[in-house]
PDB file of N, CA and C in Angstrom:
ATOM      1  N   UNK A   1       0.305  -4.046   7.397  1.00  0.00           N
ATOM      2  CA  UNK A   1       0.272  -4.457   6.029  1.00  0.00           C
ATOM      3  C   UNK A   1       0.784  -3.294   5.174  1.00  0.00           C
ATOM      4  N   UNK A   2       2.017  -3.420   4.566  1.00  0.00           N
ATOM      5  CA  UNK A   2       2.359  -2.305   3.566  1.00  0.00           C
ATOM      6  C   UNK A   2       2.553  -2.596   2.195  1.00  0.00           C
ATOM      7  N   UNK A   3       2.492  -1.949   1.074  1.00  0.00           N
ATOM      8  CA  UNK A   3       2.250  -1.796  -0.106  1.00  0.00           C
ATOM      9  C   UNK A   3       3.282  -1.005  -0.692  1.00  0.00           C
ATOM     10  N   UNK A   4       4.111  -1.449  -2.082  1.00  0.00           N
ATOM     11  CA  UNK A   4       4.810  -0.521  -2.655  1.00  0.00           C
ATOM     12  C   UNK A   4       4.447  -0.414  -3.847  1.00  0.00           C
ATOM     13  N   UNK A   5       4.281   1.169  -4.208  1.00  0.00           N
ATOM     14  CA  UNK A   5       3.377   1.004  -5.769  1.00  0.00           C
ATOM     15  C   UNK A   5       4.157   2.221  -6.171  1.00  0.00           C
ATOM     16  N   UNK A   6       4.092   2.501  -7.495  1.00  0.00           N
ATOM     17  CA  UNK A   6       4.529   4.037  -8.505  1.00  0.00           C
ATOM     18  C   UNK A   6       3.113   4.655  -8.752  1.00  0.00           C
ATOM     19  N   UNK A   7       3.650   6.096  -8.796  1.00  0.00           N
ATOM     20  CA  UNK A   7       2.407   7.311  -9.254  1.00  0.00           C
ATOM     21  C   UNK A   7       2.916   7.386 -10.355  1.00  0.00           C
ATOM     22  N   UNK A   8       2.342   7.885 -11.856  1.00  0.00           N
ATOM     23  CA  UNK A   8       2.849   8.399 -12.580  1.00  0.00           C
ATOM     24  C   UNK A   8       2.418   9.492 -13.406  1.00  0.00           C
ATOM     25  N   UNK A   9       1.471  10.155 -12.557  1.00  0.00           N
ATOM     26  CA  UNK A   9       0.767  11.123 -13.008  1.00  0.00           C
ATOM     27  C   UNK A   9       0.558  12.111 -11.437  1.00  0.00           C
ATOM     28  N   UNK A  10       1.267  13.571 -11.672  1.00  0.00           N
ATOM     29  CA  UNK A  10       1.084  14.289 -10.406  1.00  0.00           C
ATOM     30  C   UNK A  10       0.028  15.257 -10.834  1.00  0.00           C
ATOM     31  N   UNK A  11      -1.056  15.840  -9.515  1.00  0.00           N
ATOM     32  CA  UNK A  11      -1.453  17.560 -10.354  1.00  0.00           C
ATOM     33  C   UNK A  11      -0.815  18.436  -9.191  1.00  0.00           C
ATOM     34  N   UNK A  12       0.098  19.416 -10.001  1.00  0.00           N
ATOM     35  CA  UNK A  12       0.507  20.400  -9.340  1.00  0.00           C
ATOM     36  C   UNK A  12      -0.222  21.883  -9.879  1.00  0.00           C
ATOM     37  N   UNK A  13      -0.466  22.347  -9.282  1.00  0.00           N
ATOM     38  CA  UNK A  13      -1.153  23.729  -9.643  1.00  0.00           C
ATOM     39  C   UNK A  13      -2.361  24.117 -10.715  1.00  0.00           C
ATOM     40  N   UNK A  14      -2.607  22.657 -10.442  1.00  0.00           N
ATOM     41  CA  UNK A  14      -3.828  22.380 -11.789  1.00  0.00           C
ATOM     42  C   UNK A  14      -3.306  22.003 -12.892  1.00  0.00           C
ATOM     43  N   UNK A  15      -2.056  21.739 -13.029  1.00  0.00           N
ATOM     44  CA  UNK A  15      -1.386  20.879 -13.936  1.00  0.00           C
ATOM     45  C   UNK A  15      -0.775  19.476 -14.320  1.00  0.00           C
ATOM     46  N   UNK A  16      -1.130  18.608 -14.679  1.00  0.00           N
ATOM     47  CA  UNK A  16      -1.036  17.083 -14.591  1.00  0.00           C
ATOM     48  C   UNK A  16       0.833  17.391 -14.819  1.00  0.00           C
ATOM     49  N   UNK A  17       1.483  16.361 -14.071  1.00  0.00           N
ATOM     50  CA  UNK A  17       2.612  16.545 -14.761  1.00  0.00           C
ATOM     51  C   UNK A  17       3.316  15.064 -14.478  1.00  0.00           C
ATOM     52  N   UNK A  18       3.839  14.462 -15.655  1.00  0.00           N
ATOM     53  CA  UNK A  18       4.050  12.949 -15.277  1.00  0.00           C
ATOM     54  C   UNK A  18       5.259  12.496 -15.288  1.00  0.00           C
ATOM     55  N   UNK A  19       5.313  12.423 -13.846  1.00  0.00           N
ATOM     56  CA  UNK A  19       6.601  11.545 -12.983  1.00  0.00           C
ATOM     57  C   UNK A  19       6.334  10.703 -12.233  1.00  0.00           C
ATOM     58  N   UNK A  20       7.475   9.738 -11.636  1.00  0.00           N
ATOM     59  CA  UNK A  20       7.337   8.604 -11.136  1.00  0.00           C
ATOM     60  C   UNK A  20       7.891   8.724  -9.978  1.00  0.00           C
ATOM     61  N   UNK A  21       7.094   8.298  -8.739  1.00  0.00           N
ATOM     62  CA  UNK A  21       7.594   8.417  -7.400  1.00  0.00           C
ATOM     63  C   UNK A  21       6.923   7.202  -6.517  1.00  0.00           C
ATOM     64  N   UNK A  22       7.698   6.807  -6.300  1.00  0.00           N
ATOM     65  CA  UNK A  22       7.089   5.530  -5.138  1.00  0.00           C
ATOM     66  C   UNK A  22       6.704   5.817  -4.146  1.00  0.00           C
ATOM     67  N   UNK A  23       5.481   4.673  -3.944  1.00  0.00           N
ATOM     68  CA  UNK A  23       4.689   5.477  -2.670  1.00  0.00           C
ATOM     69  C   UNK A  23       4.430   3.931  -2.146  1.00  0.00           C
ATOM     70  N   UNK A  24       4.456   3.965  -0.684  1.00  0.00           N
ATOM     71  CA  UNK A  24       3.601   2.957   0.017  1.00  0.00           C
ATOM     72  C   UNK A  24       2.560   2.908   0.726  1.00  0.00           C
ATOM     73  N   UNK A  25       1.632   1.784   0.323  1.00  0.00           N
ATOM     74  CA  UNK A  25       0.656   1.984   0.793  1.00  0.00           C
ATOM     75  C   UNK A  25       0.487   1.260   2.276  1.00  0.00           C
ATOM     76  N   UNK A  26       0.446   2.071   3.905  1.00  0.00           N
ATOM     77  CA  UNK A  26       0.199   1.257   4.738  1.00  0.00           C
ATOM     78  C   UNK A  26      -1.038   1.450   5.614  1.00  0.00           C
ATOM     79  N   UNK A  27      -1.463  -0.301   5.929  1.00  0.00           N
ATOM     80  CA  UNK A  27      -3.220   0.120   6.333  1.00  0.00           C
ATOM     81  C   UNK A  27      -3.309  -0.560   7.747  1.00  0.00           C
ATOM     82  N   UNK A  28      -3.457  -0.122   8.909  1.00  0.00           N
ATOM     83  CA  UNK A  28      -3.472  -0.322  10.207  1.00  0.00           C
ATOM     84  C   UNK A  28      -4.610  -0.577  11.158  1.00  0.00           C
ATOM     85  N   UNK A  29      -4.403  -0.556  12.359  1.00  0.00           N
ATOM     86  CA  UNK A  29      -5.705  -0.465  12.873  1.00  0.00           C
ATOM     87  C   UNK A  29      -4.991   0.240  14.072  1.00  0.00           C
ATOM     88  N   UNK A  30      -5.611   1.427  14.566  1.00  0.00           N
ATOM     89  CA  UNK A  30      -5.112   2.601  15.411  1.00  0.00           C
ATOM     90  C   UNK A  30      -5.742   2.151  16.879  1.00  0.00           C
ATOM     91  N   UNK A  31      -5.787   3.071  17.355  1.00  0.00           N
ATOM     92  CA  UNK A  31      -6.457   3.158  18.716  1.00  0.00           C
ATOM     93  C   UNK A  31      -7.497   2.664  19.075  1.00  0.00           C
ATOM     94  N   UNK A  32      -8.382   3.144  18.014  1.00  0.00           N
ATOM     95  CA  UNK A  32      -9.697   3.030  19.132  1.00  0.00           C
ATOM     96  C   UNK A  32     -10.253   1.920  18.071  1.00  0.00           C
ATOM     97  N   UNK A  33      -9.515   1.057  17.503  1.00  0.00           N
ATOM     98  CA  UNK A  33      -9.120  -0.657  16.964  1.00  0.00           C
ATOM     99  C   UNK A  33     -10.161  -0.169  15.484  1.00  0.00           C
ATOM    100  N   UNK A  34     -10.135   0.671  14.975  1.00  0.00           N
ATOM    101  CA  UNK A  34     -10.558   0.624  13.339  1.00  0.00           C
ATOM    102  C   UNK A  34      -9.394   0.490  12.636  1.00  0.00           C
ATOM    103  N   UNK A  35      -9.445   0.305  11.340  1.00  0.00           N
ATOM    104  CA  UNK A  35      -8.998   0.620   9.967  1.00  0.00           C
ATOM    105  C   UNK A  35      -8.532   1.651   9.874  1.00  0.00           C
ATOM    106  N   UNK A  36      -7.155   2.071   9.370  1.00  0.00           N
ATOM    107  CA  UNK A  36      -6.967   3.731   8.576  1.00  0.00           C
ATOM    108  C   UNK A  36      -5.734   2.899   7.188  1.00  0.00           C
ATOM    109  N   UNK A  37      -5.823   4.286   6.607  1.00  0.00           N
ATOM    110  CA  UNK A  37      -4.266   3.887   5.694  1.00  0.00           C
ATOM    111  C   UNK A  37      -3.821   4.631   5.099  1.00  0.00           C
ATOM    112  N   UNK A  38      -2.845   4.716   5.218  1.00  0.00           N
ATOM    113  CA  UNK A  38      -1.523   6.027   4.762  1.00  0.00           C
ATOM    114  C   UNK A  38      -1.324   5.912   3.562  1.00  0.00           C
ATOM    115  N   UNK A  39      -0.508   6.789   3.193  1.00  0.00           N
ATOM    116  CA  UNK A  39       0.033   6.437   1.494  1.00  0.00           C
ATOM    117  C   UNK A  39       1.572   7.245   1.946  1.00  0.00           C
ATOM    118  N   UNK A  40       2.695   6.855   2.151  1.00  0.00           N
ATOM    119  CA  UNK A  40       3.799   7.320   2.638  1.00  0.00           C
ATOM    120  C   UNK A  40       5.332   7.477   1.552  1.00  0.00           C
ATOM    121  N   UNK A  41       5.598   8.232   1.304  1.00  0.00           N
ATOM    122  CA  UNK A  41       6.908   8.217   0.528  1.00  0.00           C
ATOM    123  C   UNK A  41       8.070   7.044   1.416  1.00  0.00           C
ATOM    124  N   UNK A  42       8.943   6.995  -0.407  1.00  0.00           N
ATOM    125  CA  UNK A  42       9.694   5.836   0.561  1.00  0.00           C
ATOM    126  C   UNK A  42      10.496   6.282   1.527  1.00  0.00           C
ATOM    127  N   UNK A  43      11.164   7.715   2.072  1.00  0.00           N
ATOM    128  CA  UNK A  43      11.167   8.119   2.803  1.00  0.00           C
ATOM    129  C   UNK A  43      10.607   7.883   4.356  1.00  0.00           C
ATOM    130  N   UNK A  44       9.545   7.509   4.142  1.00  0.00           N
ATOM    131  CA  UNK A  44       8.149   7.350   5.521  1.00  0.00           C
ATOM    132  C   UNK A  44       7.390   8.289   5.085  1.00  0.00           C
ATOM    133  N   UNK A  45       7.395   9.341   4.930  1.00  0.00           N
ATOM    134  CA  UNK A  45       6.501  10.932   5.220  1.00  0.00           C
ATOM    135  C   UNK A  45       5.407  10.449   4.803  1.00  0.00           C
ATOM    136  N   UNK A  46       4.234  10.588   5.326  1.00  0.00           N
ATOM    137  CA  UNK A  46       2.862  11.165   5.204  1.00  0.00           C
ATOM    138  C   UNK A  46       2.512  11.814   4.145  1.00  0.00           C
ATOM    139  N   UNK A  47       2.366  10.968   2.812  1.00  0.00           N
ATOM    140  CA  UNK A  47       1.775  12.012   1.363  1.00  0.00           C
ATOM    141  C   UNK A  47       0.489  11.987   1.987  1.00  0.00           C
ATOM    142  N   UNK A  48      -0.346  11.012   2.162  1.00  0.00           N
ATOM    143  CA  UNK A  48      -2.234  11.188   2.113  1.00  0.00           C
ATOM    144  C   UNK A  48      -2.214  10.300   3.270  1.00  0.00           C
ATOM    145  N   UNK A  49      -3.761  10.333   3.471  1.00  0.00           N
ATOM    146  CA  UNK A  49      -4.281   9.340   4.941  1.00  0.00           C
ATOM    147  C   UNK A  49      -5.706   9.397   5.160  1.00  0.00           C
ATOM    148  N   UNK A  50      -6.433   8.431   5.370  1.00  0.00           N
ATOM    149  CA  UNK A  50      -7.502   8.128   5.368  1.00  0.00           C
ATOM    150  C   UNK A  50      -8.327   9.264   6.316  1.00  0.00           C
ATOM    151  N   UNK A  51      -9.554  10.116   5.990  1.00  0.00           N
ATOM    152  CA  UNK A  51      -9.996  11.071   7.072  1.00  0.00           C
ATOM    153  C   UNK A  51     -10.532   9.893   7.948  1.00  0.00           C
ATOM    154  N   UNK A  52     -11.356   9.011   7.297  1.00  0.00           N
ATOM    155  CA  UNK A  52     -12.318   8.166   8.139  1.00  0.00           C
ATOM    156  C   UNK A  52     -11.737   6.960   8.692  1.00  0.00           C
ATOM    157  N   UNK A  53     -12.084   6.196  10.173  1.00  0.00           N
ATOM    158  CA  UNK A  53     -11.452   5.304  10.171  1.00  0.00           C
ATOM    159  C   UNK A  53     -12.628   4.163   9.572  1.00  0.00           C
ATOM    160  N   UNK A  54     -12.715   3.054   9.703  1.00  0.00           N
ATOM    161  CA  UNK A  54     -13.079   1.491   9.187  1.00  0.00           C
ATOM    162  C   UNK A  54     -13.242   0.028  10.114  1.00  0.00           C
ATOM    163  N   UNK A  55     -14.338  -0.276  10.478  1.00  0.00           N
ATOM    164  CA  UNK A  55     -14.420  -1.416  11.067  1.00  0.00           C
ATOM    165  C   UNK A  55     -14.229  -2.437   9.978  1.00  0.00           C
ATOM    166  N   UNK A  56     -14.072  -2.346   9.021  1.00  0.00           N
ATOM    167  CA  UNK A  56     -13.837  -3.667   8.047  1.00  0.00           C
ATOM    168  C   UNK A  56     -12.178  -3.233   7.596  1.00  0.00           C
ATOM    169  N   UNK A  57     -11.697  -4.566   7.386  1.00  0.00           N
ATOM    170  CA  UNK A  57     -10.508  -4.415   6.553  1.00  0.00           C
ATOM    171  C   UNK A  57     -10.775  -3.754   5.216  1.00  0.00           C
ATOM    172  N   UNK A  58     -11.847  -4.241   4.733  1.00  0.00           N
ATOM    173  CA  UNK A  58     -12.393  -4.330   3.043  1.00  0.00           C
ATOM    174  C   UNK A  58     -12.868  -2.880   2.666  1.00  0.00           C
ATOM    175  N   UNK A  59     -13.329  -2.197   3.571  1.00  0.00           N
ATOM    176  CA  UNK A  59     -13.967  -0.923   3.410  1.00  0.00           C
ATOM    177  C   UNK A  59     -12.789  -0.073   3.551  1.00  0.00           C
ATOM    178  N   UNK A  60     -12.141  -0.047   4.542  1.00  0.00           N
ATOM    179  CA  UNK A  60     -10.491   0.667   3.879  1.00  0.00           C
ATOM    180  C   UNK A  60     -10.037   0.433   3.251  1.00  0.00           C
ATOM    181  N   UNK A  61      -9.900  -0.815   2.502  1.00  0.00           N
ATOM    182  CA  UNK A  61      -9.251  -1.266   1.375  1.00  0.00           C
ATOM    183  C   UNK A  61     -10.014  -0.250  -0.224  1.00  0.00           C
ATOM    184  N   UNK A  62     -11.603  -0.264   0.072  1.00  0.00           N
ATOM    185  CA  UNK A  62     -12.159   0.077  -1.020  1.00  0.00           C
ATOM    186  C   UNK A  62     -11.629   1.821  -1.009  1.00  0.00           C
ATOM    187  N   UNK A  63     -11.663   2.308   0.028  1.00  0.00           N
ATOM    188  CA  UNK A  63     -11.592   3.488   0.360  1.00  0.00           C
ATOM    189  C   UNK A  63     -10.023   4.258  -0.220  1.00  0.00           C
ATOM    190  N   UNK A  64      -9.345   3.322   0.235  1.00  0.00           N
ATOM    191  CA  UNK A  64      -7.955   3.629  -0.414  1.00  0.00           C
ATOM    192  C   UNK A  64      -7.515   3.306  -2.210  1.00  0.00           C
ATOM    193  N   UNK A  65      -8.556   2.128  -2.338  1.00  0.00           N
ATOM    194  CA  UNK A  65      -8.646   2.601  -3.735  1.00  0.00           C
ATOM    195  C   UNK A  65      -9.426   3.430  -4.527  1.00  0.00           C
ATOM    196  N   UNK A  66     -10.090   3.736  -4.110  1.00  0.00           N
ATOM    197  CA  UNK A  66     -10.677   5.427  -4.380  1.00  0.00           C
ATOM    198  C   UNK A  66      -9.795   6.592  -4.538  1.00  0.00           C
ATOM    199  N   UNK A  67      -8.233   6.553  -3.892  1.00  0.00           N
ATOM    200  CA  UNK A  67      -7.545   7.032  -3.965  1.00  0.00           C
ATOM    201  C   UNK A  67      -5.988   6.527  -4.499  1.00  0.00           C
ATOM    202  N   UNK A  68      -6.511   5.440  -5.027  1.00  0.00           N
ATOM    203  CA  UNK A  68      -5.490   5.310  -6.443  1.00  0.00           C
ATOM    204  C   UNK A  68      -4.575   4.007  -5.473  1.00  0.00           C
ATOM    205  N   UNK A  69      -5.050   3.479  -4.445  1.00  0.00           N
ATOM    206  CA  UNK A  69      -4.344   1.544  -4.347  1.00  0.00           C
ATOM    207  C   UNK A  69      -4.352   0.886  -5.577  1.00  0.00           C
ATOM    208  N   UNK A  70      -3.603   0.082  -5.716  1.00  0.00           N
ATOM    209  CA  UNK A  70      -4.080  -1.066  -6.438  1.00  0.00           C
ATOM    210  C   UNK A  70      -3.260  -2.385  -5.606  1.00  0.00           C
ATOM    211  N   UNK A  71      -4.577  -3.314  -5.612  1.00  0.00           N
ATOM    212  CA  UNK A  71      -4.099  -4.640  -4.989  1.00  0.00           C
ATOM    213  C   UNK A  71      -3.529  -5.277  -5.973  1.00  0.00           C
ATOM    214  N   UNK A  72      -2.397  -5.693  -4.999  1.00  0.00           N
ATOM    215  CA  UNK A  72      -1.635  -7.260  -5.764  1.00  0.00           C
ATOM    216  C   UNK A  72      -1.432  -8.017  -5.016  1.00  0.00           C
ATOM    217  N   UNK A  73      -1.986  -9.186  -5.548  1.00  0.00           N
ATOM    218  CA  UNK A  73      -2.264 -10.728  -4.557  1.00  0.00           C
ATOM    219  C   UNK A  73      -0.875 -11.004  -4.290  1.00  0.00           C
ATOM    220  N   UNK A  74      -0.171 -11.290  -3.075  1.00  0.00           N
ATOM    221  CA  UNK A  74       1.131 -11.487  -2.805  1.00  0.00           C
ATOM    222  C   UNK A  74       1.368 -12.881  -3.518  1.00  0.00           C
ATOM    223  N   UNK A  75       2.754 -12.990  -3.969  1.00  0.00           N
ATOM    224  CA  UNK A  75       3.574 -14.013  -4.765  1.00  0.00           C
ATOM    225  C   UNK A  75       4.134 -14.908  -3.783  1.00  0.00           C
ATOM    226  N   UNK A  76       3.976 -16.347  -4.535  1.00  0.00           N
ATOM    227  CA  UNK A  76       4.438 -17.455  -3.760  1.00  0.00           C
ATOM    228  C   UNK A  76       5.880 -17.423  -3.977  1.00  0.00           C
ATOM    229  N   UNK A  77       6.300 -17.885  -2.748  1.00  0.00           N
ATOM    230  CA  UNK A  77       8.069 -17.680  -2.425  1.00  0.00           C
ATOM    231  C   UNK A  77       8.678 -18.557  -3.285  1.00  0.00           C
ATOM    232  N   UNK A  78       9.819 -18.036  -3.684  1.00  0.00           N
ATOM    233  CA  UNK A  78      10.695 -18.444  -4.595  1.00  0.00           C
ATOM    234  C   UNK A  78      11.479 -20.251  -3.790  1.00  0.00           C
ATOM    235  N   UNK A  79      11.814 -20.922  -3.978  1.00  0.00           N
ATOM    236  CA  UNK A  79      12.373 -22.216  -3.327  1.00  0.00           C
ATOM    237  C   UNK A  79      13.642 -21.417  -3.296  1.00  0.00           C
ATOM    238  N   UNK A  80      14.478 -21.905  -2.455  1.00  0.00           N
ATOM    239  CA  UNK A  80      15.778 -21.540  -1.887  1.00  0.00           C
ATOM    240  C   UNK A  80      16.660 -22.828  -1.493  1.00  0.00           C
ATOM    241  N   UNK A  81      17.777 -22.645  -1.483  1.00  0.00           N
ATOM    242  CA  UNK A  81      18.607 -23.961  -0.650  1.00  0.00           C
ATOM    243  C   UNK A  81      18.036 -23.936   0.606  1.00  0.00           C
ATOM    244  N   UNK A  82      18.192 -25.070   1.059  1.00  0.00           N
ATOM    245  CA  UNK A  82      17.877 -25.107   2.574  1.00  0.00           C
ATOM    246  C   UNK A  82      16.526 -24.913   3.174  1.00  0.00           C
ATOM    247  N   UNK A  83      15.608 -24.544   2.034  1.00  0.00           N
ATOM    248  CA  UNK A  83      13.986 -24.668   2.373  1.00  0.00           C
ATOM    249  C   UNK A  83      13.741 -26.283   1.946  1.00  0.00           C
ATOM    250  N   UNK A  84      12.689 -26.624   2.956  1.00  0.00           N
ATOM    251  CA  UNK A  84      12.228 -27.955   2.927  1.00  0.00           C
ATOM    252  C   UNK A  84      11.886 -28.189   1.160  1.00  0.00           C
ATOM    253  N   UNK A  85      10.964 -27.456   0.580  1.00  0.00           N
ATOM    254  CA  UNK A  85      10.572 -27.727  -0.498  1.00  0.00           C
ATOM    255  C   UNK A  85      11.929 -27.948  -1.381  1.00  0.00           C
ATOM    256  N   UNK A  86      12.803 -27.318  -1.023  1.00  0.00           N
ATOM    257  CA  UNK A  86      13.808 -27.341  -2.211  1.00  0.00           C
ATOM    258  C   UNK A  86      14.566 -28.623  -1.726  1.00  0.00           C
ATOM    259  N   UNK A  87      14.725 -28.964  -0.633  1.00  0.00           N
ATOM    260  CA  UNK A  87      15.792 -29.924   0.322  1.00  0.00           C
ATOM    261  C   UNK A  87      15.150 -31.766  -0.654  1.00  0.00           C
ATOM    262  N   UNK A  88      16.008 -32.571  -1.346  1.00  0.00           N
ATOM    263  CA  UNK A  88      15.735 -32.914  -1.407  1.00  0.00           C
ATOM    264  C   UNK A  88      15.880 -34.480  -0.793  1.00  0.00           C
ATOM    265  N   UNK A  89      15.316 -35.353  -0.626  1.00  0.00           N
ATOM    266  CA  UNK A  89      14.976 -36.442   0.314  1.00  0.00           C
ATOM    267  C   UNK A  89      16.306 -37.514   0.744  1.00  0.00           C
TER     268      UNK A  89
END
């Protein structure tokens, strides 16, 4: 499950400084079958990552917004040519 969101507030050196950088949020289940979740530049790289892992989806979820997620309920698909809904009878 991955996530694309903007920061727009950094602290560098104890200084807030406000720019915009996209980050994704991705939340897995590893090895030993818990919960973790990254926060990755669009790059890939590893900005942050969960210390703890999670037997609930929901508790990593809360956990990562503790660290600045925000959920958005995914959007219903646009109709297209050639999709049934759009195809008409």
């Amino acid at each position: 499950m991955v996530a694309l969101q903007s920061i727009k507030s950094v602290c560098l050196r104890g200084k807030t400084k406000e720019v915009e950088m996209r980050v994704i949020w991705r939340f897995f289940v590893g090895e030993d079958m818990r919960w973790r979740w990254q926060q990755l530049s669009v790059d890939r790289a590893v900005v942050a990552e969960s210390r703890s892992s999670y037997e609930k989806y929901e508790r990593c979820l809360a956990a990562a917004q503790q660290k600045g997620y925000i959920f958005e309920a995914a959007q219903d698909r646009l109709p297209r040519p050639g999709n049934r809904i759009y195809s008409r009878p």
